[in-house]
PDB file of N, CA and C in Angstrom:
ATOM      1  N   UNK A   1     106.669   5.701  29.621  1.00  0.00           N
ATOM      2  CA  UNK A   1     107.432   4.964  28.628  1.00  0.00           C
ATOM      3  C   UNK A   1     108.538   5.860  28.095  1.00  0.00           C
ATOM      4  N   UNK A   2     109.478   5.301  27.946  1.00  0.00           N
ATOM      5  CA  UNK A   2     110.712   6.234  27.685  1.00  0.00           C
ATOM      6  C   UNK A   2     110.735   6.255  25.832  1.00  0.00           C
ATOM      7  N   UNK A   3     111.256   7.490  25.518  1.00  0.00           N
ATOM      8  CA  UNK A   3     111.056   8.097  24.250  1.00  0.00           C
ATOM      9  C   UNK A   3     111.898   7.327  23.364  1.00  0.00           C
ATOM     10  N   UNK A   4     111.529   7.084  22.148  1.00  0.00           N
ATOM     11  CA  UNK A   4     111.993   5.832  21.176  1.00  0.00           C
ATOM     12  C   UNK A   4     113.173   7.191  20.389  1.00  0.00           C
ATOM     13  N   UNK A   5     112.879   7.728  20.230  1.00  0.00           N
ATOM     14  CA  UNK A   5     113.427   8.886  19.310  1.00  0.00           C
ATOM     15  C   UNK A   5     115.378   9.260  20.187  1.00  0.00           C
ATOM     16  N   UNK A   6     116.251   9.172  19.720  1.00  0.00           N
ATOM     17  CA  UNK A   6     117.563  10.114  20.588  1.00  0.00           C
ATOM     18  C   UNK A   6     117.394  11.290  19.793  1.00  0.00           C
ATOM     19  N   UNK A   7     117.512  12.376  20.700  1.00  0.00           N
ATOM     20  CA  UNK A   7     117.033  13.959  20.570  1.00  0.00           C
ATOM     21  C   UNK A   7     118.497  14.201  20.550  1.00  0.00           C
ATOM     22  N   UNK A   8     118.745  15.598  20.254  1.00  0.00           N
ATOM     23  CA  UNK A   8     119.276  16.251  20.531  1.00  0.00           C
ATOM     24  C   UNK A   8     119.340  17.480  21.654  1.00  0.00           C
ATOM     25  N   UNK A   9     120.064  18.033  22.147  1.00  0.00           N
ATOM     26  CA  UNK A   9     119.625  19.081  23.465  1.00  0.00           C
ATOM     27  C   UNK A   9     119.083  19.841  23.431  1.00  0.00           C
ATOM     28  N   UNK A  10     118.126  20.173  22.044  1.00  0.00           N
ATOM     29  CA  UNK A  10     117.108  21.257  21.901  1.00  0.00           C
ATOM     30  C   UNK A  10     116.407  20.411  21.635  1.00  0.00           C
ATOM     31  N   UNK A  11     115.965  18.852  21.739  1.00  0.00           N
ATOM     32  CA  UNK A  11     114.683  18.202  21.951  1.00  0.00           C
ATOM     33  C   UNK A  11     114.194  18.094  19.889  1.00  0.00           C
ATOM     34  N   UNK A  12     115.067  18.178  19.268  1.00  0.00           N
ATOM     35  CA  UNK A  12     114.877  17.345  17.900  1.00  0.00           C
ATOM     36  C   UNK A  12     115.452  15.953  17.419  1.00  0.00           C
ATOM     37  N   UNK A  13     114.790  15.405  17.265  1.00  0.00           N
ATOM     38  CA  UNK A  13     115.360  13.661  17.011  1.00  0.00           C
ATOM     39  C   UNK A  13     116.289  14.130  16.296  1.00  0.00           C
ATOM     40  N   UNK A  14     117.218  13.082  16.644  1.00  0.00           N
ATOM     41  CA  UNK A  14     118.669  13.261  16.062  1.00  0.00           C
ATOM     42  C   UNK A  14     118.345  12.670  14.318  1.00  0.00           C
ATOM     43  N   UNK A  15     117.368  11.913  13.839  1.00  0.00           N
ATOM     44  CA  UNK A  15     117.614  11.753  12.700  1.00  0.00           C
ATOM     45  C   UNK A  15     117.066  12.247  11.918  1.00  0.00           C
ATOM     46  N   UNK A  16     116.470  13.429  12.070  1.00  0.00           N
ATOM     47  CA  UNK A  16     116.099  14.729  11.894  1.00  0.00           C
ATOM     48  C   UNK A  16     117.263  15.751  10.811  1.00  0.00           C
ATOM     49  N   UNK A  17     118.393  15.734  11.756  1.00  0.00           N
ATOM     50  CA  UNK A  17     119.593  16.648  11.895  1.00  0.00           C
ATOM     51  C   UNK A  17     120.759  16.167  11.049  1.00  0.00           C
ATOM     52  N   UNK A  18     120.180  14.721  10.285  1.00  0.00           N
ATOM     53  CA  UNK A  18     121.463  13.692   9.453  1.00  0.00           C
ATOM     54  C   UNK A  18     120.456  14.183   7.882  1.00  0.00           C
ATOM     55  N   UNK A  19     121.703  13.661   6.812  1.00  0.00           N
ATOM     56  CA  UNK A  19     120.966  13.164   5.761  1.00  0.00           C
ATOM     57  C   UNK A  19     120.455  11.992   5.509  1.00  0.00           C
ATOM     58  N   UNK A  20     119.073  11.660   5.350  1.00  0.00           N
ATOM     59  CA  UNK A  20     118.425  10.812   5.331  1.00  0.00           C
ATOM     60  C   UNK A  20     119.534   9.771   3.881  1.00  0.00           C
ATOM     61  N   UNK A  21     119.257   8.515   5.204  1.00  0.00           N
ATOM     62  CA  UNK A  21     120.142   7.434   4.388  1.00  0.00           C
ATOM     63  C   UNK A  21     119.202   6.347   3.480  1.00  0.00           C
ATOM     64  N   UNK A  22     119.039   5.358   2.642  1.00  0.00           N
ATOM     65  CA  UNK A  22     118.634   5.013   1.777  1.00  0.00           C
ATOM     66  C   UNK A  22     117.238   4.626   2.271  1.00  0.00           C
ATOM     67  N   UNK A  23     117.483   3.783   3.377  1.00  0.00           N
ATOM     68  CA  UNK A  23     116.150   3.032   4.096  1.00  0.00           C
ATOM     69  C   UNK A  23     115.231   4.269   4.234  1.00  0.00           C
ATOM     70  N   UNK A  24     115.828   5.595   4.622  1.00  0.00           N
ATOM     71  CA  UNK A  24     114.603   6.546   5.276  1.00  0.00           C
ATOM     72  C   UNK A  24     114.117   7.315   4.162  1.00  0.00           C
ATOM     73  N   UNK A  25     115.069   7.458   3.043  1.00  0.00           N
ATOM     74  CA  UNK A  25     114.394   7.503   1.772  1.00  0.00           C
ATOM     75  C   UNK A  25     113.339   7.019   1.039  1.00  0.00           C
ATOM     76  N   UNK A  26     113.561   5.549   1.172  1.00  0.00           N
ATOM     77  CA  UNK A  26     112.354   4.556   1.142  1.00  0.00           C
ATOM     78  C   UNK A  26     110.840   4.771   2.275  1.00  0.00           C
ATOM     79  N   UNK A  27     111.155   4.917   3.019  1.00  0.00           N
ATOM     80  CA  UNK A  27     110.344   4.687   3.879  1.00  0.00           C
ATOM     81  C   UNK A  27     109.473   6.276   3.511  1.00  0.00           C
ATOM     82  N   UNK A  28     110.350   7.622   3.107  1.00  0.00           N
ATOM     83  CA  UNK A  28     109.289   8.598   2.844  1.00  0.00           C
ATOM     84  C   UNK A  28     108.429   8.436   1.560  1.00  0.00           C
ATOM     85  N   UNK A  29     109.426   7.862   0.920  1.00  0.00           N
ATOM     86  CA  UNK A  29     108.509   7.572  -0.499  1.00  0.00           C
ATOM     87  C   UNK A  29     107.300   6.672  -0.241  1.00  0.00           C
ATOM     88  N   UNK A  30     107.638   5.886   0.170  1.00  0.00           N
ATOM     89  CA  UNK A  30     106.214   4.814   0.405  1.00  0.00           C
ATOM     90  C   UNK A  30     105.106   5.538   1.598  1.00  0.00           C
ATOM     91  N   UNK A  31     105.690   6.453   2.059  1.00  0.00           N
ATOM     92  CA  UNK A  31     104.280   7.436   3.103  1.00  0.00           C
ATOM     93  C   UNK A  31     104.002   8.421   2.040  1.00  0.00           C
ATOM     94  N   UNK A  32     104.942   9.010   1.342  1.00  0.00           N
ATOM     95  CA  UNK A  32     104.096   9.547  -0.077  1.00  0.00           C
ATOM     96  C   UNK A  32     102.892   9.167  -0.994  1.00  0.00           C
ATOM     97  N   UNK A  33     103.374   8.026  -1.177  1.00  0.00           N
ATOM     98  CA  UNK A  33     103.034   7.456  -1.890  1.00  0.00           C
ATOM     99  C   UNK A  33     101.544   7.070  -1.221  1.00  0.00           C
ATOM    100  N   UNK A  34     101.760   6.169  -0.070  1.00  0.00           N
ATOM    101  CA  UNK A  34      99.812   6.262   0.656  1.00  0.00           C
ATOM    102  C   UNK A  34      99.066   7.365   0.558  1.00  0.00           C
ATOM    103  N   UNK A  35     100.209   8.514   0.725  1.00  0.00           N
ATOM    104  CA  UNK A  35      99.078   9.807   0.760  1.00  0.00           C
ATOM    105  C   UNK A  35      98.713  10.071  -0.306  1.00  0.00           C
ATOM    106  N   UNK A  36      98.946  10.000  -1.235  1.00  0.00           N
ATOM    107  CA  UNK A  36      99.022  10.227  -2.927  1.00  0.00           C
ATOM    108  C   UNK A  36      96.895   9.462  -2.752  1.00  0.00           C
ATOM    109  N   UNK A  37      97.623   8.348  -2.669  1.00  0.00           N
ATOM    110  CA  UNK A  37      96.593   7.056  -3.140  1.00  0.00           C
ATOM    111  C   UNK A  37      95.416   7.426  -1.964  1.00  0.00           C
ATOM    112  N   UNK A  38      95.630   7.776  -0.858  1.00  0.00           N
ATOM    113  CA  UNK A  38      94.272   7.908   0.309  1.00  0.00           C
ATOM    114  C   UNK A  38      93.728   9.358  -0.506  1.00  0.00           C
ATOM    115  N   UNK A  39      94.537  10.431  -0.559  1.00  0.00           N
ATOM    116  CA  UNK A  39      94.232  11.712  -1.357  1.00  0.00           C
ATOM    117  C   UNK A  39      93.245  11.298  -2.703  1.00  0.00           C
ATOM    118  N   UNK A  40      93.402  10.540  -3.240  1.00  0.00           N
ATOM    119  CA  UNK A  40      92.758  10.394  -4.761  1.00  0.00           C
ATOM    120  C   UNK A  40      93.736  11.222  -5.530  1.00  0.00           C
ATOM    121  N   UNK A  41      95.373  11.493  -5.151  1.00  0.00           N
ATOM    122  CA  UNK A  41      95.358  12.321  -6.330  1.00  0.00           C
ATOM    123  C   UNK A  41      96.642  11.101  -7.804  1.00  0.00           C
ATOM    124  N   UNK A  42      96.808  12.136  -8.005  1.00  0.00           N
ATOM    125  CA  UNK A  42      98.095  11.572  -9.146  1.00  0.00           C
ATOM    126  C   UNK A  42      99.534  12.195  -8.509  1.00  0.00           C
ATOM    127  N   UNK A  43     100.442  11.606  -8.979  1.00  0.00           N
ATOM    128  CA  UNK A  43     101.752  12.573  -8.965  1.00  0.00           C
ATOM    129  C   UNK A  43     102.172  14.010  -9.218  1.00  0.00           C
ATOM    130  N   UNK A  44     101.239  13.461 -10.075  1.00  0.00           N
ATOM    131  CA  UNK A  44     101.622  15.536 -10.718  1.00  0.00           C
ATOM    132  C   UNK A  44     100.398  16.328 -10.085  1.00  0.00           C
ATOM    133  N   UNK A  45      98.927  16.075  -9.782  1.00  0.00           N
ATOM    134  CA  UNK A  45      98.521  16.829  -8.884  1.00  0.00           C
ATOM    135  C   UNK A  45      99.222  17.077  -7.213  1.00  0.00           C
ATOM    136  N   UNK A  46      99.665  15.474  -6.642  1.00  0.00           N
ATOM    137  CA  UNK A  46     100.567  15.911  -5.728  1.00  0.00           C
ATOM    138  C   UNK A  46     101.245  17.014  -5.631  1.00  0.00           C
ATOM    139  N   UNK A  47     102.528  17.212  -6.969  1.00  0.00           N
ATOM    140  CA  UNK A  47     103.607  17.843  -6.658  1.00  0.00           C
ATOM    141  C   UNK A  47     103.607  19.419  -7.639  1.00  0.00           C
ATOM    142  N   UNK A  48     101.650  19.647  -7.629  1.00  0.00           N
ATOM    143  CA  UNK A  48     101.787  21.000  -8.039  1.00  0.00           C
ATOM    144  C   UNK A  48     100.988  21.702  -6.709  1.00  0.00           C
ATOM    145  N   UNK A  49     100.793  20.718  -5.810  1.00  0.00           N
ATOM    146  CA  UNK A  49     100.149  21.742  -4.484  1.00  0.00           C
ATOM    147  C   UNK A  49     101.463  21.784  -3.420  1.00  0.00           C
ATOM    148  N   UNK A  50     100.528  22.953  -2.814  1.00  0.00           N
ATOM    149  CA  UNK A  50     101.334  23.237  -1.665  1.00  0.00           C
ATOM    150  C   UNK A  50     101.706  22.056  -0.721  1.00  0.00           C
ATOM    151  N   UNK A  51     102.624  21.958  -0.418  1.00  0.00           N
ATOM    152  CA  UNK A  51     102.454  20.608   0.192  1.00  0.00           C
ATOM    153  C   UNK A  51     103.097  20.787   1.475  1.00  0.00           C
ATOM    154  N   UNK A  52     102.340  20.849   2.616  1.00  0.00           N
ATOM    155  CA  UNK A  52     103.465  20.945   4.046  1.00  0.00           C
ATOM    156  C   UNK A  52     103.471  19.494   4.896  1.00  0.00           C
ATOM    157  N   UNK A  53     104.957  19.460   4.739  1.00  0.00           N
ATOM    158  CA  UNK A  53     105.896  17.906   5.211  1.00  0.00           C
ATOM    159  C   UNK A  53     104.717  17.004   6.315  1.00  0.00           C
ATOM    160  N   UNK A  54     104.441  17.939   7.097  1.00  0.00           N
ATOM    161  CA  UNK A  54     103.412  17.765   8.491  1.00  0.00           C
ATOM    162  C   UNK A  54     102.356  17.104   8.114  1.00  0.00           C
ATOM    163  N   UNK A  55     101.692  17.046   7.057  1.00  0.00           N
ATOM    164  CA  UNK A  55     100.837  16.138   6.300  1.00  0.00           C
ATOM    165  C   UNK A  55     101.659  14.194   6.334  1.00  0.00           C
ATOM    166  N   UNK A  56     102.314  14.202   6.043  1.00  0.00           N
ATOM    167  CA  UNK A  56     102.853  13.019   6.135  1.00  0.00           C
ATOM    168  C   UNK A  56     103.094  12.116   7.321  1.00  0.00           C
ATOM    169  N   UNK A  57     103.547  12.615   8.557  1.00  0.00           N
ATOM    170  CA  UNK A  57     103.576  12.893   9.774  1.00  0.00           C
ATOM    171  C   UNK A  57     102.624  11.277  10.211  1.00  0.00           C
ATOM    172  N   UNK A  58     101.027  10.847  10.048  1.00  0.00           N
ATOM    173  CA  UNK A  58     100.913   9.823  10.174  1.00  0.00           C
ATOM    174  C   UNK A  58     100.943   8.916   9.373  1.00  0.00           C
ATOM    175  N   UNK A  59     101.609   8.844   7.915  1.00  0.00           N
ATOM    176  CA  UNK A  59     102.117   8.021   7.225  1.00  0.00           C
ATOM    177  C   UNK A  59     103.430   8.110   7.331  1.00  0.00           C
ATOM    178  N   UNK A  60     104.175   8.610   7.526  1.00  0.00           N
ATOM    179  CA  UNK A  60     105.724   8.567   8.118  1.00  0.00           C
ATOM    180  C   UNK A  60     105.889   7.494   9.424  1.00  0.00           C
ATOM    181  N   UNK A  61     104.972   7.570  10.414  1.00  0.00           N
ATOM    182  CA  UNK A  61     104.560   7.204  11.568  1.00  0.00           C
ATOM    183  C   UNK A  61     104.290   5.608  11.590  1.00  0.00           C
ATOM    184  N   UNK A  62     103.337   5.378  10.589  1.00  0.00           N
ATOM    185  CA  UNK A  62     102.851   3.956  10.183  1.00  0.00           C
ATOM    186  C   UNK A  62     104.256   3.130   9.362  1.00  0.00           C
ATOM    187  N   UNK A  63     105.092   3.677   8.515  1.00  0.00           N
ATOM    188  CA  UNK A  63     106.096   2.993   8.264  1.00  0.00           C
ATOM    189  C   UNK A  63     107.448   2.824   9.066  1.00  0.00           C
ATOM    190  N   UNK A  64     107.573   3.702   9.736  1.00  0.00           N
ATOM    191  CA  UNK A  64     109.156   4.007  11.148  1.00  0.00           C
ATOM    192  C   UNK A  64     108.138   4.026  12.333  1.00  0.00           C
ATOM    193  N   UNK A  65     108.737   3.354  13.626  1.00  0.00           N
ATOM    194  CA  UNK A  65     108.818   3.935  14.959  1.00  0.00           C
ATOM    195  C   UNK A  65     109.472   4.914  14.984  1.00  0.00           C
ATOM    196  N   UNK A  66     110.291   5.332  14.765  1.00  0.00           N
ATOM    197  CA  UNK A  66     111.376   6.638  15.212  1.00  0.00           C
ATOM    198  C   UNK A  66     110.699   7.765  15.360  1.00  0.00           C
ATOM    199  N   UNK A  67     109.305   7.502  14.106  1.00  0.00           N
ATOM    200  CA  UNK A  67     108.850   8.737  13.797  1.00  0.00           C
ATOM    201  C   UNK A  67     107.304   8.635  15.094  1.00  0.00           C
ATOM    202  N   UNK A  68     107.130   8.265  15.634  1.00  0.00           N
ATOM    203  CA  UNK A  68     106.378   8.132  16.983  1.00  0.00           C
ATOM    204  C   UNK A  68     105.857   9.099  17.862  1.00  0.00           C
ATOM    205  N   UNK A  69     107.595   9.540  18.322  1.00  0.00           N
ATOM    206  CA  UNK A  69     107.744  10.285  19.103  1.00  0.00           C
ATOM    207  C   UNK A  69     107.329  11.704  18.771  1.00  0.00           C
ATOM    208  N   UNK A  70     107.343  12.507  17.315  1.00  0.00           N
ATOM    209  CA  UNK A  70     106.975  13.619  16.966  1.00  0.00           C
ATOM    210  C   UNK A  70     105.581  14.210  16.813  1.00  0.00           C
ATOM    211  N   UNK A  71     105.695  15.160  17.988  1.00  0.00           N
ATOM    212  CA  UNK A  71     104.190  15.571  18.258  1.00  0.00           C
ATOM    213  C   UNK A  71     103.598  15.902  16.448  1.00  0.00           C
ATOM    214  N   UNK A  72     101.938  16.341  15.865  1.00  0.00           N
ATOM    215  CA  UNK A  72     101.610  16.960  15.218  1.00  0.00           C
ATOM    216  C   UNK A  72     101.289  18.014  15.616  1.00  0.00           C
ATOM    217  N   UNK A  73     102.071  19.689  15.017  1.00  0.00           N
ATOM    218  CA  UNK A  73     101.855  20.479  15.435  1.00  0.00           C
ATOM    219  C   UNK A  73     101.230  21.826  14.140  1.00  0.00           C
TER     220      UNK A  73
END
């Protein structure tokens, strides 16, 4: 199956490499936001831990196809 994602020539989705425009704004907030709520936590416990992006990865996934294509590493 051919890759949903357009890369760039070092193999990073090109929308990766843009500033995220309003829709993809939305779309991280609301994978935040599941993780928040599957986590049990609050906002402010959220955003006093460490938090690495890669966590989001299958809630990013569940709201975009685009985001599909990106292995978890």
């Amino acid at each position: 199956m051919p890759s949903l994602v357009n890369t760039t020539v070092k193999g990073v989705p090109r929308f990766l490499t843009t500033t995220f425009d309003a829709n993809q704004k939305d779309i991280t907030e609301k994978a935040v936001a599941h993780y928040i709520r599957d986590h049990d936590l609050t906002p402010k416990q959220f955003s006093s831990k460490n938090f690495k992006i890669k966590l989001l990865l299958p809630y990013l996934q569940q709201q975009d196809r685009q985001w599909l294509d990106i292995a978890y590493e």
